[in-house]
Protein backbone atom coordinates (compact mmCIF):
# COMPACT_ATOMS: atom_id res chain seq x y z
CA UNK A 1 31.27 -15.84 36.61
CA UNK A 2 31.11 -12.82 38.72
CA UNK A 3 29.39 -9.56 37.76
CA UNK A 4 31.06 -6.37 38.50
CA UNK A 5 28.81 -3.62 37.58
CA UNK A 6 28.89 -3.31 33.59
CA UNK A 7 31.79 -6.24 33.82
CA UNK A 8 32.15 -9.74 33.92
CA UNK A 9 35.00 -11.35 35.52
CA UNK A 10 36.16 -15.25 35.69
CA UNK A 11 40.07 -16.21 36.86
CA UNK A 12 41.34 -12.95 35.58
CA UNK A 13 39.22 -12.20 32.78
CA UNK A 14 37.66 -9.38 32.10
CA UNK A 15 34.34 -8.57 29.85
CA UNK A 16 32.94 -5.71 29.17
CA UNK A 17 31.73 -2.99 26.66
CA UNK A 18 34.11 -1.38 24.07
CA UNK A 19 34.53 2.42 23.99
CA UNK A 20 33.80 4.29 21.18
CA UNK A 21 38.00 4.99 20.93
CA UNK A 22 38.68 0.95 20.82
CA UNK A 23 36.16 -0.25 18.32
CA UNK A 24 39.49 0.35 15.66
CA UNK A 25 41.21 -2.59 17.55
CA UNK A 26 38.32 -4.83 16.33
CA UNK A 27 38.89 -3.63 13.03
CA UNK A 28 42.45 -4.11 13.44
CA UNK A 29 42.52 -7.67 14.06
CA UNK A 30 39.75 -7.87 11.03
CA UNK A 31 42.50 -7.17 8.95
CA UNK A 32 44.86 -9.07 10.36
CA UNK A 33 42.57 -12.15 10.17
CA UNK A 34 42.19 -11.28 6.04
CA UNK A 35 38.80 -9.82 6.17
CA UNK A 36 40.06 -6.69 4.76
CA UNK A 37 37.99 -4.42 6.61
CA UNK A 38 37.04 -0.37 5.36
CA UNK A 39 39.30 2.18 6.32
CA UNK A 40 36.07 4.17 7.74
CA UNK A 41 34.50 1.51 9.32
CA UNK A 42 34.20 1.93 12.50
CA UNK A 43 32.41 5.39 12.19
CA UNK A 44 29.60 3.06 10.67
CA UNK A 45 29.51 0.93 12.77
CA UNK A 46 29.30 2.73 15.96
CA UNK A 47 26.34 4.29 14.84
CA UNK A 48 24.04 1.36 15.84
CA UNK A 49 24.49 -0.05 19.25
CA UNK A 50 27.26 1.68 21.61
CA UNK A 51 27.32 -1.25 23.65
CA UNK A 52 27.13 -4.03 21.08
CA UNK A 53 31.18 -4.39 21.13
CA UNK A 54 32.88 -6.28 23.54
CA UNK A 55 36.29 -7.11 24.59
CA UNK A 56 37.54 -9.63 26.40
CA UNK A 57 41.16 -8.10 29.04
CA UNK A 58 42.87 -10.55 30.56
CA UNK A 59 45.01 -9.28 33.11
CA UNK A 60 44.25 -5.50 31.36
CA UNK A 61 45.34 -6.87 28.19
CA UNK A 62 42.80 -7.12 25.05
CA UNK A 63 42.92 -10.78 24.39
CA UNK A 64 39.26 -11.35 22.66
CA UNK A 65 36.83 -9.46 21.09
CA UNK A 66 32.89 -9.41 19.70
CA UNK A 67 30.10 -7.49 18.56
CA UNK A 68 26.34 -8.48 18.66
CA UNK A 69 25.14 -5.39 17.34
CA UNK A 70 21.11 -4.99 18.32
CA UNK A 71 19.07 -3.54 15.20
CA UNK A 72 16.13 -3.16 16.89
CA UNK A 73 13.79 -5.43 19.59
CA UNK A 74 13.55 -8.20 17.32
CA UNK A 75 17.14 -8.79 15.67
CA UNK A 76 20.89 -8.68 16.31
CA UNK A 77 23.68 -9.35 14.03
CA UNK A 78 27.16 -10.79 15.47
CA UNK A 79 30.51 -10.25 14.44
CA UNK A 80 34.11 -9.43 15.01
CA UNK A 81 34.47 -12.57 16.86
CA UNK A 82 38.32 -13.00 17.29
CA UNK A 83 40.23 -14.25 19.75
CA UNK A 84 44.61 -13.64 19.43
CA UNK A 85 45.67 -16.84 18.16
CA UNK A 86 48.26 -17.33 20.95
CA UNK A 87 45.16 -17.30 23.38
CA UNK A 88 42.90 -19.65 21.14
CA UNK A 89 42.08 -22.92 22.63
CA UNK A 90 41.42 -21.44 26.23
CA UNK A 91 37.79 -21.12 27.00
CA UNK A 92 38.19 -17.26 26.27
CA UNK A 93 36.71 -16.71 23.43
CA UNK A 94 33.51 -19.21 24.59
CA UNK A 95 33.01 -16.57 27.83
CA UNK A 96 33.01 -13.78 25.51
CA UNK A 97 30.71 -15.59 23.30
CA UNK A 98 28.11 -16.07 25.79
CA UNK A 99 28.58 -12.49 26.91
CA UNK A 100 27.65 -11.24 23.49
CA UNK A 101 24.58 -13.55 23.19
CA UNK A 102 23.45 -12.05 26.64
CA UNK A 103 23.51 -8.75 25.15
CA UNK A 104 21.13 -9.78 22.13
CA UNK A 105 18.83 -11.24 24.97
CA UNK A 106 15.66 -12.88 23.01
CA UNK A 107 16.48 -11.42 19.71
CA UNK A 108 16.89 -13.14 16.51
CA UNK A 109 20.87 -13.04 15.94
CA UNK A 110 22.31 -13.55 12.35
CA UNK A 111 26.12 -14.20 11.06
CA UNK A 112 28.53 -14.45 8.24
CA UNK A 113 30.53 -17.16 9.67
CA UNK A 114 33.71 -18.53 7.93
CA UNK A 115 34.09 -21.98 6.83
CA UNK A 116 36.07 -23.19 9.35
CA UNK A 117 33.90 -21.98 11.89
CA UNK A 118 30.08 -23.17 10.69
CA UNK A 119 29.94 -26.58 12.24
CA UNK A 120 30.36 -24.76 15.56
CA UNK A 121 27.98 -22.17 15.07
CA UNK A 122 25.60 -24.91 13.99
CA UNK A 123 25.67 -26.18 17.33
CA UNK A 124 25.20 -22.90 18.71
CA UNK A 125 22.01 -23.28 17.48
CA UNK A 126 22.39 -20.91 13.94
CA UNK A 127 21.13 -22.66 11.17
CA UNK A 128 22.73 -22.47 7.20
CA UNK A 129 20.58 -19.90 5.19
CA UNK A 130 22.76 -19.10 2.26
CA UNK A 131 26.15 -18.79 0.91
CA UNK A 132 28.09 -15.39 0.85
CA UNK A 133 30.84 -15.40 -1.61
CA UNK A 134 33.70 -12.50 -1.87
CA UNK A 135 34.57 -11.71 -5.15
CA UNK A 136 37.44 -9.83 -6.60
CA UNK A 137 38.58 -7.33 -9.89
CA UNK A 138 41.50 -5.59 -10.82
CA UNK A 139 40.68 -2.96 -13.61
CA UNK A 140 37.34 -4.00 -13.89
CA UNK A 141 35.37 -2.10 -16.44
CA UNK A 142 33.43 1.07 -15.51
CA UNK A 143 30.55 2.76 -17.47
CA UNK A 144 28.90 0.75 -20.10
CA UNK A 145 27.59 2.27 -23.25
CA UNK A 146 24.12 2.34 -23.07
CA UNK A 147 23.89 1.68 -19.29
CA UNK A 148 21.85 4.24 -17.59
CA UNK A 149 22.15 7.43 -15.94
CA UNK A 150 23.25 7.60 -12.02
CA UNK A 151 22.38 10.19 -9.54
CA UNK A 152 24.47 11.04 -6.17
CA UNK A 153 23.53 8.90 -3.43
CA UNK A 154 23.25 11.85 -1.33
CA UNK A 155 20.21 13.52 -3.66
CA UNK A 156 17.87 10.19 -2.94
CA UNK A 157 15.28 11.29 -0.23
CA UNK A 158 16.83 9.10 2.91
CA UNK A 159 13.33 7.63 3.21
CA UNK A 160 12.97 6.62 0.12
CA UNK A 161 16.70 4.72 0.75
CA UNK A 162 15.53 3.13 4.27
CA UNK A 163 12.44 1.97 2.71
CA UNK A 164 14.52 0.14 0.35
CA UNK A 165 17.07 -1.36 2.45
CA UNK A 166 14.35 -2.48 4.94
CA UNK A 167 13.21 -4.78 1.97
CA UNK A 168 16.56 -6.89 1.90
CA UNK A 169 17.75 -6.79 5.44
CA UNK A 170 15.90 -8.49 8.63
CA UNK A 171 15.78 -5.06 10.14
CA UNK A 172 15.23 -1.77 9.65
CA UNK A 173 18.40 0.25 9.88
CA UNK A 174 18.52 3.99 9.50
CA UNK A 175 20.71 4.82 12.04
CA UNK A 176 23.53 2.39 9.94
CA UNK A 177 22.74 3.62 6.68
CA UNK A 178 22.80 7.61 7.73
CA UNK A 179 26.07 6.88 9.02
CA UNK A 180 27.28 4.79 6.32
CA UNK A 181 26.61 7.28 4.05
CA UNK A 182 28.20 10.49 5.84
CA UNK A 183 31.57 8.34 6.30
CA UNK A 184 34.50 10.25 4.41
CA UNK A 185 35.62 8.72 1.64
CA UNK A 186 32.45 6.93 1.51
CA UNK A 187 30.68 7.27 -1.97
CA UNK A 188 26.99 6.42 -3.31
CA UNK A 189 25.63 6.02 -6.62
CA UNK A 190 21.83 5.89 -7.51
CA UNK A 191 19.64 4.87 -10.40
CA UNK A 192 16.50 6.89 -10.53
CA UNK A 193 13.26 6.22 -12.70
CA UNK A 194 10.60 8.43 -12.72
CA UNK A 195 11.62 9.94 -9.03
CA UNK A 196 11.27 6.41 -7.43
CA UNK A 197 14.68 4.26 -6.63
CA UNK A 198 15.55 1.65 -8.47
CA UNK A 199 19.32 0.89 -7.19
CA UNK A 200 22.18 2.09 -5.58
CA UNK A 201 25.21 1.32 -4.52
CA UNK A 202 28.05 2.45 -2.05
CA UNK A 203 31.93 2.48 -2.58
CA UNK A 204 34.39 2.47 0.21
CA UNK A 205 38.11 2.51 0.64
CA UNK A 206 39.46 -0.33 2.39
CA UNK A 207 43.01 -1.79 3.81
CA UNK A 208 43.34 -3.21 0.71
CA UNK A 209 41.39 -1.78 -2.33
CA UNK A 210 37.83 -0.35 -2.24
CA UNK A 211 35.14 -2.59 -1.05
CA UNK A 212 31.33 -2.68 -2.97
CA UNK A 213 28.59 -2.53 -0.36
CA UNK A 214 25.20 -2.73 -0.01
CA UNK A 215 24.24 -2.93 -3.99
CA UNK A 216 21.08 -3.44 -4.14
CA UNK A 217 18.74 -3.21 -7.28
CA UNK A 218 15.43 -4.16 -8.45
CA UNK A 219 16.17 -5.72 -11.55
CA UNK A 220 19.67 -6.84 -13.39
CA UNK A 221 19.73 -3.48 -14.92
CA UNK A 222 19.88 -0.75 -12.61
CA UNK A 223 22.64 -3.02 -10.87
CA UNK A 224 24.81 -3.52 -13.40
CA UNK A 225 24.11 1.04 -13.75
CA UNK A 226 25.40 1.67 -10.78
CA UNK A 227 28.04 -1.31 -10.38
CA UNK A 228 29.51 0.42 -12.94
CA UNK A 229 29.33 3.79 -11.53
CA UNK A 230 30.80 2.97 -8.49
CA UNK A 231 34.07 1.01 -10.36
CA UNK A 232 34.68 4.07 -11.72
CA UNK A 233 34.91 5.36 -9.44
CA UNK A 234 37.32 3.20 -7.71
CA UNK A 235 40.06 4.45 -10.92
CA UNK A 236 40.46 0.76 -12.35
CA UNK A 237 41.77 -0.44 -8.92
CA UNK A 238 41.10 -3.80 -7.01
CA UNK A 239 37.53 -4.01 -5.87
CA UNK A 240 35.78 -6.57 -3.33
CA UNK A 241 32.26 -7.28 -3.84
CA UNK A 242 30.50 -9.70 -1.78
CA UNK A 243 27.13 -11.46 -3.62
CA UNK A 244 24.96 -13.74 -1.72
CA UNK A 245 25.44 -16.46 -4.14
CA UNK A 246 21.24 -17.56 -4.51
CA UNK A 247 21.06 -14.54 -6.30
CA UNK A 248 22.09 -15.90 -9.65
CA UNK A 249 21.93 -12.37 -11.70
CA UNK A 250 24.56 -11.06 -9.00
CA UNK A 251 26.79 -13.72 -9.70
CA UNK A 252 26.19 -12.99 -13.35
CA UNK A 253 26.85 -9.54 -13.22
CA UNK A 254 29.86 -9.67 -10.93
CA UNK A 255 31.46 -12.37 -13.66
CA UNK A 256 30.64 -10.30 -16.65
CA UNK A 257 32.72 -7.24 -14.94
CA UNK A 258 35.98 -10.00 -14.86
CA UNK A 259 35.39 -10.42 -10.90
CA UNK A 260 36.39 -14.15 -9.53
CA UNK A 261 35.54 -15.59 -6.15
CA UNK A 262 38.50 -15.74 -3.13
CA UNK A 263 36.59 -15.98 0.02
CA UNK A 264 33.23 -17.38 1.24
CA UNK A 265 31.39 -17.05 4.53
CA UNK A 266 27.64 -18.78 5.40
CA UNK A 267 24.72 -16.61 6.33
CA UNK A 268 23.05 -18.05 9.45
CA UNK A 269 20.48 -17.30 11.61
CA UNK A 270 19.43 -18.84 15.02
CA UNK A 271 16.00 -17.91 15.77
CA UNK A 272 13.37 -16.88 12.96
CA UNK A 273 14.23 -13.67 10.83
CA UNK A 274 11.62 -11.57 8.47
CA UNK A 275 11.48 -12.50 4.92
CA UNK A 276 13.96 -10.80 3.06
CA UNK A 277 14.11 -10.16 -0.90
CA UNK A 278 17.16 -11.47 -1.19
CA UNK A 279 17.26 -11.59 -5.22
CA UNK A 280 17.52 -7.55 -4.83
CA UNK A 281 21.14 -8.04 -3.02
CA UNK A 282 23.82 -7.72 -5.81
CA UNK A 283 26.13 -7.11 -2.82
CA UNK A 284 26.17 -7.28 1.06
CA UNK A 285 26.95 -4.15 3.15
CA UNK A 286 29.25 -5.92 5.50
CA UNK A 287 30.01 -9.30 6.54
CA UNK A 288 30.75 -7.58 10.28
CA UNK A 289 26.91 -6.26 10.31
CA UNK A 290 25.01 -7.72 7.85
C-alpha cells in the first residue's frame, strides 16, 4: 500500500479521513443497513475524534466506510464498518479495516458487532464480553404513579454527569456527552436525591422512532423514574432501547414497559479495558460509539 500524505492508496483505492460534511454518509448507510441511526447523530459524534472516520473512494467514489473513534490514550471504540454490498467480497473493506486499526495504534478498541459478523471479529483478535440486545415499544407507558420526581438533564452539574458516565464506560468521555447533550432535539431526564445523581437518561429522535440512550441508574428505581420520563416524552410513539442483557433489572424493566427484543449485537473488546459497572447500564448510548 502506498502512502500519500494523509492517504492510503492500493490499485485505485483510496483511504483517508472523513470531513466533518461526510460523516452523514456513514449515517446514511447505518440506516440503510437497519441500524436505525439518530437523526442528530453525527453532531455527537464528531465531537470526539475528527479523524476517527474513514472512507474508503474507489476511483473518487465512496465505496467503504469506518470509524475507530479514540476516547483517550488508552481506548478506541470502532464502528460504522460498511462496505456497499455490490463491492462486498473484494478485499475493500479488509484495507479499510486495517486503516482504522492503525488509527487506534496501541489502544484498547471495543465493538458492538452483529451476529453475522462475530466469528470474524473473533479472529481479529476481539474477544465476546457480553450481549447487547435492541429492544422495542409502541405506546409504552410513561409516568408511573408513585415513581419519582425528574429534573432537566441540563440542571445536573456536567461534572457530576461525567463522573457518572466514567463509571460504566471504559473511558472517560466529556467531550461526547457535552455534545450529546446540546444536540437539538436531544432531551435528558434526571433523578436527583439529596443534590447527588442517581440516574438519567437521554431521548433522541431517530429515522425511525426515538431511540433511549445512555440510561444509566444506580439502582432499579431511579431507572425505571426516568425511563418513564423520557417515554413521555417520546408521545406514546415507537421507542428503541438497547440493554446489555447481564444486567438482569434492565431486562426487567424494559419488559415491564411492554418492550420486546428485535436485534442483538456482541460487545467485544481486543486488548484489556477498565472495569466497568455494567449493572448501572439500563441502556447503551450507541452501538456506533459505545
Amino acid at each position: 500500500m502506498v502512502r500519500e500524505g494523509s492517504e492510503s492508496v492500493k490499485d485505485g483505492l483510496t483511504i483517508r479521513a472523513m470531513r466533518l460534511e461526510e460523516i452523514p454518509l456513514a449515517i446514511d448507510w447505518a440506516a440503510r443497513e437497519g441500524w436505525n441511526p439518530g437523526l442528530a447523530d453525527a453532531h455527537g459524534f464528531a465531537a470526539v475524534d475528527r479523524e476517527g472516520f474513514l472512507i474508503a473512494e474507489l476511483g473518487g467514489t465512496p465505496a467503504a466506510v469506518i470509524s475507530v473513534v479514540n476516547y483517550d490514550q488508552a481506548f478506541s471504540f470502532l464502528g460504522f464498518y460498511i462496505v456497499r454490498p455490490e463491492l462486498r467480497g473484494r478485499g475493500l473493506g479488509f484495507e479499510l479495516w486495517q486503516a482504522g486499526l492503525a488509527h487506534a495504534g496501541g489502544r484498547s478498541i471495543g465493538l458492538d458487532g452483529v451476529v453475522a459478523q462475530q466469528a470474524n471479529y473473533g479472529r481479529q483478535g476481539f474477544a465476546f464480553s457480553h450481549r447487547n440486545i435492541r429492544y422495542r415499544a409502541i405506546g409504552a407507558a410513561g409516568t408511573d404513579v408513585g415513581a419519582e420526581a425528574t429534573s432537566d438533564l441540563r440542571d445536573v452539574p456536567f461534572a457530576q454527569l461525567a463522573a457518572d458516565d466514567a463509571r460504566v464506560f471504559p473511558a472517560a468521555r466529556p467531550a461526547f456527552l457535552q455534545a450529546w447533550l446540546d444536540t437539538p432535539g436531544h432531551v435528558g431526564r434526571a433523578v436527583l436525591r439529596q443534590g447527588r445523581l442517581a440516574g438519567w437518561g437521554v431521548i433522541r429522535p431517530a429515522r425511525a422512532g426515538f431511540k433511549i440512550g445512555p440510561l444509566n441508574a444506580k439502582d432499579p428505581q431511579a431507572a425505571a423514574a426516568v425511563l418513564a420520563a423520557l417515554l413521555d416524552e417520546a408521545g406514546g410513539g415507537e421507542v428503541f432501547l438497547d440493554v446489555p442483557e447481564p444486567n438482569a433489572a434492565a431486562v426487567a424493566l424494559a419488559g415491564r414497559h411492554g418492550f420486546a427484543p428485535v436485534f442483538e449485537t456482541a460487545r467485544m473488546y481486543r486488548g484489556p479495558v477498565r472495569p466497568v459497572a455494567l449493572e448501572r447500564v439500563y441502556g447503551v448510548a450507541s452501538f456506533e460509539l459505545g
